[in-house]
N, C-alpha and C. Protein backbone atom coordinates (compact mmCIF):
# COMPACT_ATOMS: atom_id res chain seq x y z
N UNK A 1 -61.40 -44.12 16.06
CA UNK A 1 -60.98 -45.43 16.40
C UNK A 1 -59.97 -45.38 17.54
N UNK A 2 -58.86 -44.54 17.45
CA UNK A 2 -57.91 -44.60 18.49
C UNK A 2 -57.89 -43.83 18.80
N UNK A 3 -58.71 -42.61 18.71
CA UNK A 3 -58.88 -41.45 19.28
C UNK A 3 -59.23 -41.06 20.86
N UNK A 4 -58.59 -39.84 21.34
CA UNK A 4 -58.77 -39.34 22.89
C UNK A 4 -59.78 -38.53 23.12
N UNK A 5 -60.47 -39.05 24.14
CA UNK A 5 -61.22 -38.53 24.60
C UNK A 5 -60.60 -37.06 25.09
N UNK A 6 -61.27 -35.98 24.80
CA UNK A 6 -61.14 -34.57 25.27
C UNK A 6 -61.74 -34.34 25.92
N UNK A 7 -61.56 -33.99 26.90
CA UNK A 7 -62.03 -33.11 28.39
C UNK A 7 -61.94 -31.47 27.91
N UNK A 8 -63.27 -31.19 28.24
CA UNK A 8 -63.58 -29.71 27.55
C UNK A 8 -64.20 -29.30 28.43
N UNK A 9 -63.77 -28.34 29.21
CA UNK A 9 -64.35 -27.59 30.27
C UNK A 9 -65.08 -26.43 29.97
N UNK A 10 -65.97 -26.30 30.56
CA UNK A 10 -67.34 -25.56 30.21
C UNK A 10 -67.18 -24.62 31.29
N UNK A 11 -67.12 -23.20 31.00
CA UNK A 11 -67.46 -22.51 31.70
C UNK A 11 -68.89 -21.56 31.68
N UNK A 12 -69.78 -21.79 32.56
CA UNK A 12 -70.79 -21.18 32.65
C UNK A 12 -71.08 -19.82 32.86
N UNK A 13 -72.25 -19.07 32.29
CA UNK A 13 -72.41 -17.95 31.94
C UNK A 13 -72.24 -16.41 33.00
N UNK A 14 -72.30 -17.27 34.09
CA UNK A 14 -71.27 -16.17 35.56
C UNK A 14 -70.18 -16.01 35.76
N UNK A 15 -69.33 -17.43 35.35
CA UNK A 15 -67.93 -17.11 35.45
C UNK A 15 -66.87 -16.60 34.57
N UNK A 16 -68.05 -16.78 33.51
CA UNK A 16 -67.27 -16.28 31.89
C UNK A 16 -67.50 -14.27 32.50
N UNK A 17 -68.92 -13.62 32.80
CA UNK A 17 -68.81 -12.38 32.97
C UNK A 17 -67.72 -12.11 34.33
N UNK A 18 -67.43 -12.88 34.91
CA UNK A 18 -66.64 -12.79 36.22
C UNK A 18 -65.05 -12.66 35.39
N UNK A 19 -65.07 -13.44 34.69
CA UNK A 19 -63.52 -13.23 33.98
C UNK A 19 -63.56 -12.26 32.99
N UNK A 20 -64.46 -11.90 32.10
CA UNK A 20 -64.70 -10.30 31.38
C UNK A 20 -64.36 -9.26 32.08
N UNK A 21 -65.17 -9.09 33.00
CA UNK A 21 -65.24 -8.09 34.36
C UNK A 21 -63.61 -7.81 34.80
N UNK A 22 -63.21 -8.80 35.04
CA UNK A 22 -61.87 -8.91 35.72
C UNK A 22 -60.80 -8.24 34.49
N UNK A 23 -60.91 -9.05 33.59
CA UNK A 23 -59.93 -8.69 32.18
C UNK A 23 -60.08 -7.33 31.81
N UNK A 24 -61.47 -6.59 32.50
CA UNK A 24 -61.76 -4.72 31.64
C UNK A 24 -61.07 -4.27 32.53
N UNK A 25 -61.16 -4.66 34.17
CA UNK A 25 -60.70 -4.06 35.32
C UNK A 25 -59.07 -4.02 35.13
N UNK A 26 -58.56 -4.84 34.67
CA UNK A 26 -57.05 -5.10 34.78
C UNK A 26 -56.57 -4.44 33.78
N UNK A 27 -57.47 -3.72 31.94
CA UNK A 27 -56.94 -3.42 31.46
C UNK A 27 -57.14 -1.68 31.37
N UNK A 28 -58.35 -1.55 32.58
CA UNK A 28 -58.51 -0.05 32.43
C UNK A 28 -57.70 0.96 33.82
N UNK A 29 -56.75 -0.41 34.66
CA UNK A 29 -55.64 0.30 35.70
C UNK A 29 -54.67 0.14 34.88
N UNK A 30 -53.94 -0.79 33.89
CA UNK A 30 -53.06 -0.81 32.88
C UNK A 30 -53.12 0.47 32.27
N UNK A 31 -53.87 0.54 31.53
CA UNK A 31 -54.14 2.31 31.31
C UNK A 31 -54.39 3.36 31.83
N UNK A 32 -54.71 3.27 33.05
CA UNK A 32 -54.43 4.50 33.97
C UNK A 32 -52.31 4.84 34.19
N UNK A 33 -52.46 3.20 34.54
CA UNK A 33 -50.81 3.57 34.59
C UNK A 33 -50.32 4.29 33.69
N UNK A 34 -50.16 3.90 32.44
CA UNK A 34 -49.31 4.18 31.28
C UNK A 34 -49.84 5.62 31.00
N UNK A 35 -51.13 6.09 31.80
CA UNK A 35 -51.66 7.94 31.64
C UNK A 35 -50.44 8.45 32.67
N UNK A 36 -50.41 7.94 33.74
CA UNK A 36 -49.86 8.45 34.94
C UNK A 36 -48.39 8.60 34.38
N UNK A 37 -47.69 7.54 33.86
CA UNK A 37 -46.31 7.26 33.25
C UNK A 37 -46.00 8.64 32.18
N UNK A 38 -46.82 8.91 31.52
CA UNK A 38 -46.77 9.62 30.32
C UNK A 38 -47.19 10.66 31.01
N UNK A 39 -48.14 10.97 31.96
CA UNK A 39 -48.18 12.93 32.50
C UNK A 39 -46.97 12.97 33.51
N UNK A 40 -46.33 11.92 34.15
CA UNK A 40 -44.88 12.50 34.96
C UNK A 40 -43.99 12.72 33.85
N UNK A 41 -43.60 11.87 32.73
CA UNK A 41 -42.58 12.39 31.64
C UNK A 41 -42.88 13.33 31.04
N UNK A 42 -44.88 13.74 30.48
CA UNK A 42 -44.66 15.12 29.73
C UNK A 42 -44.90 16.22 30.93
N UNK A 43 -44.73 15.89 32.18
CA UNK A 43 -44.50 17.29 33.28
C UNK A 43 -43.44 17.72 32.93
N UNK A 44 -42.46 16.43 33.37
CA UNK A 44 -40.94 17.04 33.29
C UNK A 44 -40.42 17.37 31.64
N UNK A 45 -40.88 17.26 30.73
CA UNK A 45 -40.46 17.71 29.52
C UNK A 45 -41.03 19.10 29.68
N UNK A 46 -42.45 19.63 29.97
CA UNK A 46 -42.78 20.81 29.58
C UNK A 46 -41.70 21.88 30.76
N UNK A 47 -41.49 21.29 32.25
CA UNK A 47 -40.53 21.90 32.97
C UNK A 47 -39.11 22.24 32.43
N UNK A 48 -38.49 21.02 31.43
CA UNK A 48 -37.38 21.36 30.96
C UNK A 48 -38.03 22.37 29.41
N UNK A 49 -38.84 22.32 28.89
CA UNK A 49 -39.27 23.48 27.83
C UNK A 49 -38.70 25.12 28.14
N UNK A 50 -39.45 24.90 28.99
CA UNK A 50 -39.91 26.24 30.00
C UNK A 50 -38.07 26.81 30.54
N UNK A 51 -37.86 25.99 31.44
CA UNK A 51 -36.93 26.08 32.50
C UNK A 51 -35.41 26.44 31.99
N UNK A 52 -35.53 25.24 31.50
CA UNK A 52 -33.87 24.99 30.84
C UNK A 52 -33.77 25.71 29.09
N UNK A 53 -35.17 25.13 28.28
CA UNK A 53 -34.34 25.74 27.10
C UNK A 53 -35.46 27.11 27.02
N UNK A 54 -36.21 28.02 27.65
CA UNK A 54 -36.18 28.94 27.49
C UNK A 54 -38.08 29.05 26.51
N UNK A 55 -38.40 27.97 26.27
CA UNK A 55 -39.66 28.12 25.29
C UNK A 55 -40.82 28.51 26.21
N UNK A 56 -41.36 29.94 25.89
CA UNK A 56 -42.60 30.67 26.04
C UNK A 56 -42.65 31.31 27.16
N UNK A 57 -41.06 31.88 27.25
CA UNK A 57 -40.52 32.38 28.65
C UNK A 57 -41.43 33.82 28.56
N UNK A 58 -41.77 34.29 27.45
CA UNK A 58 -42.54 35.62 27.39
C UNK A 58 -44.32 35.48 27.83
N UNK A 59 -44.47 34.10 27.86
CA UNK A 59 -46.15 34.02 28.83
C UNK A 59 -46.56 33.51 29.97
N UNK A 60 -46.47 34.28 30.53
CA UNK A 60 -46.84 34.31 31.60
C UNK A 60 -48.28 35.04 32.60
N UNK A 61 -49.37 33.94 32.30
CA UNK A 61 -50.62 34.98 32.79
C UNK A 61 -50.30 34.46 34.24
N UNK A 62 -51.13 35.57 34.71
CA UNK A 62 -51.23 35.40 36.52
C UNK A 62 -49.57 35.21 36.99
N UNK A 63 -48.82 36.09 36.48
CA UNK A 63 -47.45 35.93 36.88
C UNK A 63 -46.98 34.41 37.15
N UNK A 64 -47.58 33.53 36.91
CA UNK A 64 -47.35 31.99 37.15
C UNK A 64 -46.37 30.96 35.48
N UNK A 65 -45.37 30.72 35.55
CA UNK A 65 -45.15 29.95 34.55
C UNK A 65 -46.09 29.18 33.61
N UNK A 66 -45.80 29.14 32.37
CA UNK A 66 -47.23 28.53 31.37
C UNK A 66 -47.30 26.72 31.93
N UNK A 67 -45.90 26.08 32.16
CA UNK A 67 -46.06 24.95 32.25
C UNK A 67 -46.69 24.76 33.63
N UNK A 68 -46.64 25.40 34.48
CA UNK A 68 -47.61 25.19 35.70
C UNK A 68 -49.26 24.75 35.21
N UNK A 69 -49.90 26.09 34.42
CA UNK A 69 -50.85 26.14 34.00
C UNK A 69 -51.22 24.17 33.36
N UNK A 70 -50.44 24.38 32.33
CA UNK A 70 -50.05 22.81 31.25
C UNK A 70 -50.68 21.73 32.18
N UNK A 71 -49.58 21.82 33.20
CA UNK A 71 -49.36 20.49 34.39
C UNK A 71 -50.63 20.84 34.74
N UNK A 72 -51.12 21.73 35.67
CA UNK A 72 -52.29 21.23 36.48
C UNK A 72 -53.76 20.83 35.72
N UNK A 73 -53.90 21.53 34.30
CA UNK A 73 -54.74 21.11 33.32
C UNK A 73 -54.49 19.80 33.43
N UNK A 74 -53.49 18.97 33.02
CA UNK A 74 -53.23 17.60 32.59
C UNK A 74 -53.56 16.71 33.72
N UNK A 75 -52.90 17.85 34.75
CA UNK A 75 -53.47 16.58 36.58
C UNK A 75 -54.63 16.40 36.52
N UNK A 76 -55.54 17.10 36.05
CA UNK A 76 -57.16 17.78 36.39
C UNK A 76 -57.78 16.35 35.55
N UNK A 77 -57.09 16.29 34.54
CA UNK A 77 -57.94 14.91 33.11
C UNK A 77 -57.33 13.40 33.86
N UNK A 78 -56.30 13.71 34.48
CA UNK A 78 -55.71 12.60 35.33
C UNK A 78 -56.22 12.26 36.97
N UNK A 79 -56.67 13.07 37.13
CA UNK A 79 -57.41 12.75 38.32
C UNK A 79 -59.05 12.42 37.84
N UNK A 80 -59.88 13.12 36.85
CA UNK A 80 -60.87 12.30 36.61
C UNK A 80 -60.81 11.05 35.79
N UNK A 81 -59.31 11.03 35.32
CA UNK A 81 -59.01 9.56 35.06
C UNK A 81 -59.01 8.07 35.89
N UNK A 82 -58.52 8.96 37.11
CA UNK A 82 -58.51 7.97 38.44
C UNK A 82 -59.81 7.45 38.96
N UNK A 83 -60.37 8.59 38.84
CA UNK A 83 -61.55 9.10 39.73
C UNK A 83 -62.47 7.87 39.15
N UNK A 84 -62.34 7.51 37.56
CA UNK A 84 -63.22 7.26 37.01
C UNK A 84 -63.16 5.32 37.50
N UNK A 85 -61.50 5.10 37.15
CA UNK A 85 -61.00 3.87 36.95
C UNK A 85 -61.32 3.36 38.84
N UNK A 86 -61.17 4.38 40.07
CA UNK A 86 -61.78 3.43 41.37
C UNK A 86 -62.69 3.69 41.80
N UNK A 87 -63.04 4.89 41.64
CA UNK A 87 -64.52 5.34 42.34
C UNK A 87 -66.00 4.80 41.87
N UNK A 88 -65.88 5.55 40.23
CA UNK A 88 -67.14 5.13 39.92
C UNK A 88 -67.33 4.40 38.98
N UNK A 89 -66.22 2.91 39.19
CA UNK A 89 -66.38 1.97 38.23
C UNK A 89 -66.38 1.19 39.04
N UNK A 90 -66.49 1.30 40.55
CA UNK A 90 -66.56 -0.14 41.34
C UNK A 90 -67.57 0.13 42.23
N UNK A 91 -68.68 0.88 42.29
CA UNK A 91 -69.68 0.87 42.42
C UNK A 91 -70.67 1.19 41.62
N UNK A 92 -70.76 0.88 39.93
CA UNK A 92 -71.57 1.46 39.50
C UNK A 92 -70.96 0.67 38.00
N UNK A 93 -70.65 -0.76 38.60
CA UNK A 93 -70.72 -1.98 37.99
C UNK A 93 -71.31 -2.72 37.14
N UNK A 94 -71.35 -3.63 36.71
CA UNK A 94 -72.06 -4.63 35.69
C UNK A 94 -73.40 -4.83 36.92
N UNK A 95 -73.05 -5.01 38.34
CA UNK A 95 -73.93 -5.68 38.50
C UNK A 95 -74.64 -4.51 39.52
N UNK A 96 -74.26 -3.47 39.17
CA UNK A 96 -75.22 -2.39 39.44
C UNK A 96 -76.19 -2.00 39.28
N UNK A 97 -75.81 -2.18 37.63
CA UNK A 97 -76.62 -1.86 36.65
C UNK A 97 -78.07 -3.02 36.44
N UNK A 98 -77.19 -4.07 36.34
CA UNK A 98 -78.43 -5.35 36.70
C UNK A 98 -79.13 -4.82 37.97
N UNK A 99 -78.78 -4.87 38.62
CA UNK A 99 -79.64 -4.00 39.96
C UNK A 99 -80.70 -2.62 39.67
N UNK A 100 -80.25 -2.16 38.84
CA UNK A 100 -81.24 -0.95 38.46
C UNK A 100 -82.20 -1.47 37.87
N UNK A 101 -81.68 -2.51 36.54
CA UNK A 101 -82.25 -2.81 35.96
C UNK A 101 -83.52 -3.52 36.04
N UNK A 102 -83.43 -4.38 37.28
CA UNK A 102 -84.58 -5.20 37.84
C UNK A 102 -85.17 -4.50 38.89
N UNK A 103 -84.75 -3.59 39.12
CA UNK A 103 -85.52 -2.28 40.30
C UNK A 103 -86.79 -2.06 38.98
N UNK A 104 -86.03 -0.96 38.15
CA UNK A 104 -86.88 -0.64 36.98
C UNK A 104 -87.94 -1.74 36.37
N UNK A 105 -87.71 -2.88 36.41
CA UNK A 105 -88.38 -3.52 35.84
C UNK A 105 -89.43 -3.83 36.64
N UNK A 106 -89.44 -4.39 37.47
CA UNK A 106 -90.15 -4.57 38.63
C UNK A 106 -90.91 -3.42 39.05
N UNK A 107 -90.65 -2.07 38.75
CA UNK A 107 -91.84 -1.31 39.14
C UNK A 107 -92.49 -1.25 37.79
N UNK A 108 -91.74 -0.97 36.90
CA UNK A 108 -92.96 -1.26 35.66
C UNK A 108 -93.95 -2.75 36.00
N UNK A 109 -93.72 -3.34 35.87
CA UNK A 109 -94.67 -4.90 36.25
C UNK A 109 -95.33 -4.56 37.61
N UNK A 110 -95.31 -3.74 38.66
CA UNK A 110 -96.17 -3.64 39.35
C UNK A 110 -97.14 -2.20 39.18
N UNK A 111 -96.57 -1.37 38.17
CA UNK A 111 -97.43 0.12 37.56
C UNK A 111 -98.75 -0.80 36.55
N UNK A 112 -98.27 -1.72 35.77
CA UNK A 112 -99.13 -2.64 35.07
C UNK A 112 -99.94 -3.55 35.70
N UNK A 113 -99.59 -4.03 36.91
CA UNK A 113 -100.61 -4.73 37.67
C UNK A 113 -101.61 -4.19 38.23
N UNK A 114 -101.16 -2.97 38.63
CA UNK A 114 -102.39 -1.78 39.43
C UNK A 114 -103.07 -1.28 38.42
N UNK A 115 -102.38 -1.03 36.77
CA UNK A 115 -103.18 -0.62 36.09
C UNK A 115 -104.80 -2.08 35.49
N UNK A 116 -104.09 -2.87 35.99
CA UNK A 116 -104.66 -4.27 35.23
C UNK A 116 -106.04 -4.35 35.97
N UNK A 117 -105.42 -4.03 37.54
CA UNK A 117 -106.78 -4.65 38.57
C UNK A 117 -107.90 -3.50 38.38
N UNK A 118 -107.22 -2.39 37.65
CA UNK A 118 -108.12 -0.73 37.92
C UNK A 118 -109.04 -1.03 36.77
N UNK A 119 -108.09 -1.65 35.52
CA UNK A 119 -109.18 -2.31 34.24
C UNK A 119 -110.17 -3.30 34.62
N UNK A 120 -109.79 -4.07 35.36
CA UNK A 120 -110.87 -5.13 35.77
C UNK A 120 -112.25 -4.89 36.20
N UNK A 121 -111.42 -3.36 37.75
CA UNK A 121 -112.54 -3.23 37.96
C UNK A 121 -113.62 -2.58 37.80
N UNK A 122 -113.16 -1.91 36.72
CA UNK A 122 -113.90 -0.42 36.24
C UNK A 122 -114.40 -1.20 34.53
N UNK A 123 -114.24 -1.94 33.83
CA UNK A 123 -114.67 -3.24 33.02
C UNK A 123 -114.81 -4.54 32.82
N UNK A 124 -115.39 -4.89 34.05
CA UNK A 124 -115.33 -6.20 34.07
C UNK A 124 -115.73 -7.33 33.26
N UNK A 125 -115.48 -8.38 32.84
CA UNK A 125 -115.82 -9.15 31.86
C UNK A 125 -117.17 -9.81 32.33
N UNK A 126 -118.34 -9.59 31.41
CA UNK A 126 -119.10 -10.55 32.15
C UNK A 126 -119.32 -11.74 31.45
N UNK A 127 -119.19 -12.87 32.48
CA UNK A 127 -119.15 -14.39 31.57
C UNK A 127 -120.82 -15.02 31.32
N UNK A 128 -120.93 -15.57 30.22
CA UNK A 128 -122.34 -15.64 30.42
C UNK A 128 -122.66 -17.43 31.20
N UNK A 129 -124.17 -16.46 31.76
CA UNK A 129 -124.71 -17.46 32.40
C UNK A 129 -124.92 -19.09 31.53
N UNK A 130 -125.52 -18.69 30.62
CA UNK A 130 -126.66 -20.09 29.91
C UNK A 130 -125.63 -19.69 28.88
N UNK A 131 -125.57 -20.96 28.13
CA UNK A 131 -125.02 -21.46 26.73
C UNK A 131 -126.45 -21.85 25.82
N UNK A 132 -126.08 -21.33 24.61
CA UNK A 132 -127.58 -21.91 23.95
C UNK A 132 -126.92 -22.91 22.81
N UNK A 133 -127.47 -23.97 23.08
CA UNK A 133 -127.12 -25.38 22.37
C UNK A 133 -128.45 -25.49 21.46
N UNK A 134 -127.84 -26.10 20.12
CA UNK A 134 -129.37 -26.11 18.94
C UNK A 134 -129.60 -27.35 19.66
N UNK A 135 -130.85 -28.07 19.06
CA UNK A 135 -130.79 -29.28 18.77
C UNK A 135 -130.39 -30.08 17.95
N UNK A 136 -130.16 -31.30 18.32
CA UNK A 136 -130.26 -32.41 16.82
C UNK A 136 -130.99 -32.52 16.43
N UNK A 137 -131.53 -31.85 15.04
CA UNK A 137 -132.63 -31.91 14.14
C UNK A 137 -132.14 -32.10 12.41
N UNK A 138 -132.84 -33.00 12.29
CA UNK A 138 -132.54 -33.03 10.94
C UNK A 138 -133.19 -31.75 9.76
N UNK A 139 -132.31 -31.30 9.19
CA UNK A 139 -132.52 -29.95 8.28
C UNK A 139 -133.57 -30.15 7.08
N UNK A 140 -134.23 -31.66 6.64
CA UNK A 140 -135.39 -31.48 6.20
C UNK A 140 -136.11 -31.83 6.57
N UNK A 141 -137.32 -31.76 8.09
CA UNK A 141 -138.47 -31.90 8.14
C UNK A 141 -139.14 -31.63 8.16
């Protein structure tokens, strides 16, 4: 009776994946950060391990400190962390994939058309000429 009209905005089915898209993108550099944040603090913790209080001062392969080893392992998962979050997540997209996807599809539907015309012409249907119609006859004469 005295009720308001609501205005309800509709967002359609491109702009809703356009804002998905956007929201994974924003939350998978959010998490690159907080990798990046957390391998500079556990560098410098395993440096002060090592350095200052003295832990695993007896290993040393390749005459090289262990936390060297530590660190560049950890850079190594952090750089295909990166690697992953600009390189091959922004070409190899939602709508990449739709792109493959209708590549693929589309040659299947044309492997089936060549197979279709090869059926045709190697079995062709033959339609018949004459139709045979009874007569109208009555069934006791």
């Amino acid at each position: 009776m005295f009720s308001k009209k609501q205005e309800t905005t509709k967002i359609d089915r491109d702009q809703r994946e356009l804002i998905e898209y956007a929201q994974l993108r924003v939350k998978e550099k959010k998490n690159l950060f907080r990798h990046f944040v957390i391998f500079l603090a556990g560098a410098i913790l395993l440096i002060i391990l090592n350095l200052i209080l003295d832990f695993g001062a007896d290993f040393r392969p390749l005459e090289i400190d262990w936390f060297v080893w530590a660190t560049l392992i950890w850079f190594f998962f952090f750089l295909i962390h990166f690697l992953n979050v600009f390189l091959f997540k922004s070409f190899m997209n939602k709508k990449w994939e739709n792109d493959q996807l209708d590549k693929l599809v589309a040659k299947q539907k044309n492997k089936i058309a060549k197979l279709q015309t090869k059926v045709d012409q190697e079995h062709p249907i033959i339609e018949p000429t004459t139709t045979y119609t009874r007569p109208n006859t009555p069934l006791n004469s």
